[in-house]
Protein backbone atom coordinates (compact mmCIF):
# COMPACT_ATOMS: atom_id res chain seq x y z
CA UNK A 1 -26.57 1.54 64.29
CA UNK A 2 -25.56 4.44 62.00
CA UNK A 3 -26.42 2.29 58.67
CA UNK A 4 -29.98 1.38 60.28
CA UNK A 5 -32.64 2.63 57.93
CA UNK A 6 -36.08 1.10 57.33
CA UNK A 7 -37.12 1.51 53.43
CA UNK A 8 -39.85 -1.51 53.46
CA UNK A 9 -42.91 0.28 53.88
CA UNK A 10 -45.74 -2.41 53.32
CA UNK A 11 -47.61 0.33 50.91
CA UNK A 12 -51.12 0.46 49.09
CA UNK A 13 -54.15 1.08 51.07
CA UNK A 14 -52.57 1.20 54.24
CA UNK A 15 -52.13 3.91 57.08
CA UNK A 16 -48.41 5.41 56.79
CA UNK A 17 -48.75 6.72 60.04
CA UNK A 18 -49.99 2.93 61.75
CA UNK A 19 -47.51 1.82 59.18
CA UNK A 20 -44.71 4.30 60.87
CA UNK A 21 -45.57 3.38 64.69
CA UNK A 22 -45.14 -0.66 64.11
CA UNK A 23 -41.74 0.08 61.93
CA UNK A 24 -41.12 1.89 65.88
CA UNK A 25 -41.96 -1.14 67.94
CA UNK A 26 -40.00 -3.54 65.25
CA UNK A 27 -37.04 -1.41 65.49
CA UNK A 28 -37.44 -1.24 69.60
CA UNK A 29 -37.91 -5.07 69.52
CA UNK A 30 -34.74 -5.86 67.56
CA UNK A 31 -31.90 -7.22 69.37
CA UNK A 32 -29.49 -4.65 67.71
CA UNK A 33 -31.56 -1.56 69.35
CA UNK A 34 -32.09 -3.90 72.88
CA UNK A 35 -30.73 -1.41 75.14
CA UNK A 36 -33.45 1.30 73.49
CA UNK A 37 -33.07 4.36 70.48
CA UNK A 38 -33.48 7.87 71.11
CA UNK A 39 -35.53 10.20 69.49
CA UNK A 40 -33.15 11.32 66.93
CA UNK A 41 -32.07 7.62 66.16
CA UNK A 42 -35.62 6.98 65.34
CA UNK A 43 -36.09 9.36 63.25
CA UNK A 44 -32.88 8.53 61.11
CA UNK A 45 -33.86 5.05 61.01
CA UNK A 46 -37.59 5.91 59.83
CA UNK A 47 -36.35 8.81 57.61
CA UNK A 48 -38.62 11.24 59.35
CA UNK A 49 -38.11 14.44 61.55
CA UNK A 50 -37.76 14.50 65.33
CA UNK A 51 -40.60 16.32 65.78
CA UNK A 52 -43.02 13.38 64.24
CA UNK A 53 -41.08 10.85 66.16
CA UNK A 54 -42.21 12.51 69.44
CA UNK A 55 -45.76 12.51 67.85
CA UNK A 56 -45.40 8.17 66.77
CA UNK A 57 -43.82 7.74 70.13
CA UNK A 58 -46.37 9.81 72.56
CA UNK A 59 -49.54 7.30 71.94
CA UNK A 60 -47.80 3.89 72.61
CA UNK A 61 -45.98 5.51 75.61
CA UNK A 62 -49.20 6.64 76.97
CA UNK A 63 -50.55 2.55 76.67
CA UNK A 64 -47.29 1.31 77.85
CA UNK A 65 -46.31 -0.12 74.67
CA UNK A 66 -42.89 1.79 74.87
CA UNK A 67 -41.31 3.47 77.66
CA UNK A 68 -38.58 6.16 77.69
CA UNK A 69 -36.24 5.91 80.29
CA UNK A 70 -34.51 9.04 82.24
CA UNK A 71 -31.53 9.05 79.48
CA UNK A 72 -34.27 9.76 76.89
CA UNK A 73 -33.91 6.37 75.35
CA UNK A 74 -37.31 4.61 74.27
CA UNK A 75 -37.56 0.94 74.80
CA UNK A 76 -40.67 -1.43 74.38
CA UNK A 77 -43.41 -1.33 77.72
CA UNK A 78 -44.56 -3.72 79.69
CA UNK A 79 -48.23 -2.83 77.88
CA UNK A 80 -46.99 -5.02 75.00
CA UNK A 81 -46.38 -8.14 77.00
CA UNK A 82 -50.01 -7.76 78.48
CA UNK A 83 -51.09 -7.55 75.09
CA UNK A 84 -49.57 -10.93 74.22
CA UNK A 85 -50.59 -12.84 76.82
């Protein structure tokens, strides 16, 4: 997990921020990061400080999309599999 550091950014006329919050999901949705990432693992994978992580993460979390558990580890919601269905 230490080496884990997103670089492809799909770039051009593009929202970094929407960009940003679906590199989160991804990352929560990988079978590596299965068990959840915490705040400051998400920021070191996205190259970003903690303090914009909490911003990324706070709108998903409030749609379900993510959840953070009591241990402070975020892991995809149940808002996601609604969405697919």
């Amino acid at each position: 997990m230490a080496g884990t550091r997103v670089t492809k950014s799909v770039g051009g006329e593009t929202s970094q921020t929407l960009d940003r919050g679906l590199i989160v999901l991804q990352l929560l949705g990988s079978r590596e990061h299965a068990g959840g990432m915490t705040v400051t693992e998400l920021a070191t994978a996205l190259g970003i400080g903690r303090p914009n992580v909490y911003r990324l993460v706070a709108t998903p979390e409030g749609r379900d999309f993510v959840t953070r558990r009591e241990d402070g580890r975020i892991r995809l919601g149940l808002g996601l599999t609604r969405l697919a269905s």
